[in-house]
Protein backbone atom coordinates (compact mmCIF):
# COMPACT_ATOMS: atom_id res chain seq x y z
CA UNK A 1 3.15 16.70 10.47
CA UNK A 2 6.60 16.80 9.10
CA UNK A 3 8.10 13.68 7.94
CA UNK A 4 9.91 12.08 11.22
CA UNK A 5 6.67 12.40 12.93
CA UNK A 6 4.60 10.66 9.93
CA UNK A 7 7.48 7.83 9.82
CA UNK A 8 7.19 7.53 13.96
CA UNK A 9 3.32 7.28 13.44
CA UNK A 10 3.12 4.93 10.86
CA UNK A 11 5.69 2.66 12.46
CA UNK A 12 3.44 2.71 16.08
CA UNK A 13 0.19 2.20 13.88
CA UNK A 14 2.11 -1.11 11.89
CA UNK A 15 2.53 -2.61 15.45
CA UNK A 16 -0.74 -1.96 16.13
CA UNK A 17 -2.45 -3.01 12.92
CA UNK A 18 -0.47 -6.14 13.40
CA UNK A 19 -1.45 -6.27 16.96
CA UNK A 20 -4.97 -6.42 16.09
CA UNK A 21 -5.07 -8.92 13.02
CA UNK A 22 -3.21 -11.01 15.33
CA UNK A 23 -5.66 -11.47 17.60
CA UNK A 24 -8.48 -11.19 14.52
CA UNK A 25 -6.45 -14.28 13.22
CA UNK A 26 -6.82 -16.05 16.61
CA UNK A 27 -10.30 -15.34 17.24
CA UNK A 28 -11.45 -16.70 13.78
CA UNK A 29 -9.68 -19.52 13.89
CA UNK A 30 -10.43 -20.74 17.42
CA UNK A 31 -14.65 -20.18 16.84
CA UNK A 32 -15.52 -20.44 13.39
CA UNK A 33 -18.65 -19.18 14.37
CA UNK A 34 -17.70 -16.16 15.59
CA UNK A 35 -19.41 -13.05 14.84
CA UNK A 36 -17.44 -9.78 14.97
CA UNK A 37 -19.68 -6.98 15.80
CA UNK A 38 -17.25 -4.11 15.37
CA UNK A 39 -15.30 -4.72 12.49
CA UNK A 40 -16.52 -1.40 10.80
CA UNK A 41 -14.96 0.58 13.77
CA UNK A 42 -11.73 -0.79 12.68
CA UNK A 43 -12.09 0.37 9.01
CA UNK A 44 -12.33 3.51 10.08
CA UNK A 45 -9.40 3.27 12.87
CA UNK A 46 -6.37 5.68 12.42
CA UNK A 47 -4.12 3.22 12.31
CA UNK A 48 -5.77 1.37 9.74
CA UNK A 49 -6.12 4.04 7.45
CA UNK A 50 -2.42 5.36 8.10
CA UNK A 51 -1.09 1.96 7.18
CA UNK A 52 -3.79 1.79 4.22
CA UNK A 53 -2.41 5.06 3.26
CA UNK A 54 1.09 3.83 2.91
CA UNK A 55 0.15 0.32 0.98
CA UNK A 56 -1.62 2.94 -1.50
CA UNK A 57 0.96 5.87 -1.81
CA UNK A 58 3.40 3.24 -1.85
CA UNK A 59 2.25 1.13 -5.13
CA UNK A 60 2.96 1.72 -8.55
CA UNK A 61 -0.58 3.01 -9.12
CA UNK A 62 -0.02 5.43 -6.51
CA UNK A 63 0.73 7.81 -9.47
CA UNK A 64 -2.30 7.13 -11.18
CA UNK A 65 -5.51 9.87 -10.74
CA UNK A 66 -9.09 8.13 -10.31
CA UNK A 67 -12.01 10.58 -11.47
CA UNK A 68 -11.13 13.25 -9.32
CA UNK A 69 -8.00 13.88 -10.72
CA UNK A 70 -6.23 13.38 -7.89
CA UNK A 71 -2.97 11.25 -6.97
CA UNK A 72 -1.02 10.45 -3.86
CA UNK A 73 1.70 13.15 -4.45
CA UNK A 74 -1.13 15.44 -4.90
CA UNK A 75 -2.96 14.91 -2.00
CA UNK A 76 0.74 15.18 -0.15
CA UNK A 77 1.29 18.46 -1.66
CA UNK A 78 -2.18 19.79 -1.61
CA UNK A 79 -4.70 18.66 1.25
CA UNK A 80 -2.22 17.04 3.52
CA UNK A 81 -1.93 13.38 4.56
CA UNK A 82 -3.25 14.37 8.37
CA UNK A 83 -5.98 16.26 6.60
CA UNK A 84 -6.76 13.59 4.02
CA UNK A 85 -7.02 10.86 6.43
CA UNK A 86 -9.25 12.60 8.97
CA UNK A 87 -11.53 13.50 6.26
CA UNK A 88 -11.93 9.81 4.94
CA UNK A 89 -12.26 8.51 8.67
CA UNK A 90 -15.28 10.90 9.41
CA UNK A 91 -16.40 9.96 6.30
CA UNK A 92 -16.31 6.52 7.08
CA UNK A 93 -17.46 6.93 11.07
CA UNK A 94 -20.82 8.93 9.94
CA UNK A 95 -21.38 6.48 7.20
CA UNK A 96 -21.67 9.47 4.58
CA UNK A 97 -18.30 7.72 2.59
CA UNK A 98 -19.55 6.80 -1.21
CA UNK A 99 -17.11 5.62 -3.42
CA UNK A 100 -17.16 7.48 -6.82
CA UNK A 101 -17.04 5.70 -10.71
CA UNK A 102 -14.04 4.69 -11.56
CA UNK A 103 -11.64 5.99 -14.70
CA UNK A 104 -12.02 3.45 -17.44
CA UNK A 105 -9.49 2.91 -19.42
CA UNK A 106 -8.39 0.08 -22.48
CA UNK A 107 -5.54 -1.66 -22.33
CA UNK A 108 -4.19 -4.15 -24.49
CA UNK A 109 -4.03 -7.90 -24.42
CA UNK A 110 -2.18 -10.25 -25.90
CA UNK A 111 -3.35 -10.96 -29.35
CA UNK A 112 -4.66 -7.32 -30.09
CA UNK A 113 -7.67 -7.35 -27.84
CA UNK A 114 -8.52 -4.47 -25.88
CA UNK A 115 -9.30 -4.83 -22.17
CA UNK A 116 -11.35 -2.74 -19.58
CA UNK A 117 -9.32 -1.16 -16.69
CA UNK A 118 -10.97 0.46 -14.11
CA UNK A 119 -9.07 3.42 -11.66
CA UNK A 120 -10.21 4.02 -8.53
CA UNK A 121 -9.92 7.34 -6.87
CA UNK A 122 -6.97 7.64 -4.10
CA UNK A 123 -9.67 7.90 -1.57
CA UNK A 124 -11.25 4.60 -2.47
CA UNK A 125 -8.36 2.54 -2.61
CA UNK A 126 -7.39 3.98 0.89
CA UNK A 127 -10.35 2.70 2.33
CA UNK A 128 -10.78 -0.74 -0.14
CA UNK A 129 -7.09 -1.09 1.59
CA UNK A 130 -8.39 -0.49 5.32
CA UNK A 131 -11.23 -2.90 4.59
CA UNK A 132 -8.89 -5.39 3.22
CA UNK A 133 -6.29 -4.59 6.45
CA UNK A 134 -9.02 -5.89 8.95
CA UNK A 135 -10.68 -8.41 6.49
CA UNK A 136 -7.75 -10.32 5.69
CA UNK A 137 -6.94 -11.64 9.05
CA UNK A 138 -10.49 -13.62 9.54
CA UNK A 139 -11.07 -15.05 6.07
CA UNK A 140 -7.84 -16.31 6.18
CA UNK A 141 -8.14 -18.18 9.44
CA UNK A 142 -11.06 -20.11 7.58
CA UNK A 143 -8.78 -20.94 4.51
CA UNK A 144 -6.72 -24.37 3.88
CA UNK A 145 -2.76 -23.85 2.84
CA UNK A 146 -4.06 -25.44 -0.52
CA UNK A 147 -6.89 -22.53 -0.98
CA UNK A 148 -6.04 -20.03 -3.62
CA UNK A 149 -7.31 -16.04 -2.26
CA UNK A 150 -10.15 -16.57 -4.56
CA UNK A 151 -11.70 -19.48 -2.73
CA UNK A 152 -11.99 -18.12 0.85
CA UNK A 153 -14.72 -15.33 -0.66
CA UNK A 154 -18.70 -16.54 -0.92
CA UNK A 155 -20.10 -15.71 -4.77
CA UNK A 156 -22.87 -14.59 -1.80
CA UNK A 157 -20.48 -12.02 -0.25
CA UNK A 158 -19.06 -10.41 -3.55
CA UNK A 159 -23.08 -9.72 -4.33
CA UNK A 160 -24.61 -8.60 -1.18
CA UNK A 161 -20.99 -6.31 -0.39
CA UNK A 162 -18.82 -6.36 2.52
CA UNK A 163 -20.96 -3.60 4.14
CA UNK A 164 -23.42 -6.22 5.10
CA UNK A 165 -20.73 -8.93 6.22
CA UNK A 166 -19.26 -6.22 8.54
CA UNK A 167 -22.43 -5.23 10.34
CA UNK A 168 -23.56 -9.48 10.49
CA UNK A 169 -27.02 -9.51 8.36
């Protein structure tokens, strides 16, 4: 895919990201007790991954390697962002996608203290950023204006893992 074709796509899969929250958005906020059945479907939608892809190679820590050594520009050069993306969705259709460790690394603090900083691999933080693309939409239609992004998340929900949220156990 040369690059007017990967611009073209990822401008049609925006729309239709957007598209989609939209009516995420909507559907949250007019039943709070909605259940979505199919949210995992979405995770692992082209679109979502092609915009995922682009919030990831698009960051700062885009030039940062998880564990596998790998970085966006690498994956560009190497594999191929077609090639890379249809990898991770089968991954993530047949259920078979495990994210790997992440790098640790210390930084400093203020005051001379060291600090743990954990890097994820490129292919996690592709699909953390999918997750997060179809996620955001219906926890924010239960949030209040005065709600920081912390508050909208059960202590229940960062235990038992999004996984189980998705498929409504």
């Amino acid at each position: 895919m040369n690059t007017d074709e990967l611009e073209h796509a990822l401008y049609v899969a925006e729309r239709r990201v957007l598209n989609i929250q939209t009516k995420l958005h909507r559907w949250a906020r007019d039943d709070s007790h909605r259940r979505f059945d199919d949210l995992y479907n979405l995770v692992a939608h082209p679109g979502f991954l092609l915009v995922a892809w682009d919030r990831v190679s698009g960051n700062k820590g885009s030039r940062t390697a998880g564990v596998d050594g790998r970085t966006t520009r690498s994956v560009e050069a190497g594999q191929g962002v077609e090639d890379f993306l249809g990898g991770l969705r089968s991954q993530l259709k047949d259920r078979s996608f495990r994210p790997l460790p992440v790098r640790e690394r210390m930084i400093p603090k203020a005051g001379g203290k060291l600090r743990r900083l954990g890097i994820a691999t490129v292919t996690d933080r592709v699909a953390q950023a999918s997750l997060k693309l179809v996620l955001e939409p219906v926890f924010e239609a239960d949030s209040r204006p005065t709600d920081g992004p912390w508050a909208v998340v059960a202590p229940s929900l960062a235990v038992t893992g999004p996984e189980q949220w998705l498929r409504g156990n």
